[in-house]
Protein backbone atom coordinates (compact mmCIF):
# COMPACT_ATOMS: atom_id res chain seq x y z
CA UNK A 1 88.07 135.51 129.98
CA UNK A 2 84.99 133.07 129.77
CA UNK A 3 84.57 134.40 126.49
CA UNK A 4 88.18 133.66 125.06
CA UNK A 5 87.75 130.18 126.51
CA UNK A 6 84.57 129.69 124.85
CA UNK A 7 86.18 130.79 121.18
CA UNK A 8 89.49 128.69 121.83
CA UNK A 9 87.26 125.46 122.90
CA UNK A 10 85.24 125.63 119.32
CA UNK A 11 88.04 126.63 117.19
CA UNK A 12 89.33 123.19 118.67
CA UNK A 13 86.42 121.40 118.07
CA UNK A 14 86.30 122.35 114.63
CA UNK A 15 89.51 122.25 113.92
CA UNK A 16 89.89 118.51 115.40
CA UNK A 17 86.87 117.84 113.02
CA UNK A 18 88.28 118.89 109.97
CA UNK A 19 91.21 117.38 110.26
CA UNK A 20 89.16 113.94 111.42
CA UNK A 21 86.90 114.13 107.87
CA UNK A 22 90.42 114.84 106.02
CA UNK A 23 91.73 111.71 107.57
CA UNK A 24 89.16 109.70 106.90
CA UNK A 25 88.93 111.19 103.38
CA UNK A 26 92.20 110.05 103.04
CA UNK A 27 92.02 106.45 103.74
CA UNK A 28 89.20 105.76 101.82
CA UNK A 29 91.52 103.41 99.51
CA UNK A 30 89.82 100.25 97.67
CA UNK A 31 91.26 97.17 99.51
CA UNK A 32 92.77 94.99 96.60
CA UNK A 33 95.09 93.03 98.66
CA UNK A 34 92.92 90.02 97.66
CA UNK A 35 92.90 90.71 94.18
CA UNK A 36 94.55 88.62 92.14
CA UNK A 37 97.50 90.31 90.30
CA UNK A 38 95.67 91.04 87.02
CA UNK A 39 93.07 92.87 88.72
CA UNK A 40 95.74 94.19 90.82
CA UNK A 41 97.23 95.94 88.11
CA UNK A 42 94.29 97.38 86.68
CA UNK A 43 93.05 98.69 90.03
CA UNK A 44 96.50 100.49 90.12
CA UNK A 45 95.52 101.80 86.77
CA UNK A 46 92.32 103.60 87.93
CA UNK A 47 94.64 105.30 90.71
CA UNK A 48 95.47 107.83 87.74
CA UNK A 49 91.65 108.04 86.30
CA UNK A 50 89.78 111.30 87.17
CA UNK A 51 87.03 108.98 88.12
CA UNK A 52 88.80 106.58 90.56
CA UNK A 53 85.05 105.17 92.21
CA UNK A 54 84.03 104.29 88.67
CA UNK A 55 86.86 102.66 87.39
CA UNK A 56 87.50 100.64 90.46
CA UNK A 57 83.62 99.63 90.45
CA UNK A 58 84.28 98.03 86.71
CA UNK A 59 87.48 96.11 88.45
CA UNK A 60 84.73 95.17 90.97
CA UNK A 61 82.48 93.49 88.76
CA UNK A 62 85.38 92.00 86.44
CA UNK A 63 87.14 90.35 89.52
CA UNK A 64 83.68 89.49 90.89
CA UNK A 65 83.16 87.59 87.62
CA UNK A 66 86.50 86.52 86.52
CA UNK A 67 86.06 88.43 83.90
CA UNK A 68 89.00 89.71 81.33
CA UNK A 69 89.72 93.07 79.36
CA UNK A 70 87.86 93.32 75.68
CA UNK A 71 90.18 94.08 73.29
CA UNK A 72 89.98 96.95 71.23
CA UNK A 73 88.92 100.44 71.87
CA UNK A 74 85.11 100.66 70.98
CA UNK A 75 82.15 98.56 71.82
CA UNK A 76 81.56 98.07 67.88
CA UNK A 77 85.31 96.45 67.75
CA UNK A 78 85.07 94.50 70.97
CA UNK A 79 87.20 91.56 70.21
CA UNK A 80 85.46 89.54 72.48
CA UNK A 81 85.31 85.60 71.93
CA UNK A 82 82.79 83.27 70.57
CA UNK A 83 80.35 83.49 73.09
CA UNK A 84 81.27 86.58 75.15
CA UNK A 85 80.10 90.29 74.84
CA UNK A 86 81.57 93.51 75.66
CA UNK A 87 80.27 95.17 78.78
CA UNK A 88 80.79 98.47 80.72
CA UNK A 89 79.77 100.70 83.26
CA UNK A 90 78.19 103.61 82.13
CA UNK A 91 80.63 106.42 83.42
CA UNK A 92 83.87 107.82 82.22
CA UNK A 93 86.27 106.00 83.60
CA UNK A 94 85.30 102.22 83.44
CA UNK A 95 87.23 99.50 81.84
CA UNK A 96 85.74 97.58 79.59
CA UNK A 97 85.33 93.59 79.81
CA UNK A 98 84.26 90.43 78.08
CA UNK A 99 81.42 88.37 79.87
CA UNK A 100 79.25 85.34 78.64
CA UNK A 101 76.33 86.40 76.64
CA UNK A 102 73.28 85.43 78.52
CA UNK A 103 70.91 83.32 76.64
């Protein structure tokens, strides 16, 4: 009998700790309810990225900076402006940005 009691109580212990880490695994979310609505909608964006933690670190640093989307699709045709410079994150999943070039 102690020995039934002994099982039960640690399958509930573990089974109370799974389901805390799944919980918290859960509701790991980026906070963006201060984000203004352009950075908004790209954080939404990275919801459907493989790599969600590195595309919402690029909307990090461009809402950090105030910084806007580069236009076009490569570094080499970066559309930036006069002045500005593409920049990225090195991982899959980062957007791409124009910030002032540092002199």
């Amino acid at each position: 009998m102690k020995k039934i009691i002994i099982i039960s109580t640690i399958i509930i212990l573990i089974l109370v700790t799974i389901t805390g880490f799944i919980y918290f695994y859960m509701n790991q979310g980026s906070d963006i309810s201060g984000f203004p609505d352009y950075y908004k909608n790209l954080a939404k964006e990275c919801e459907l990225k493989l790599s969600h933690d590195c595309c919402m670190s690029s909307v990090n640093i461009m809402t950090n900076g105030n910084y806007q989307l580069a236009p076009g699709k490569t570094l080499a045709e970066s559309g930036c402006p006069e002045g500005y410079q593409p920049n990225m994150l090195k991982c899959i999943d980062s957007f791409r940005w124009c910030e002032p070039i540092k002199r």
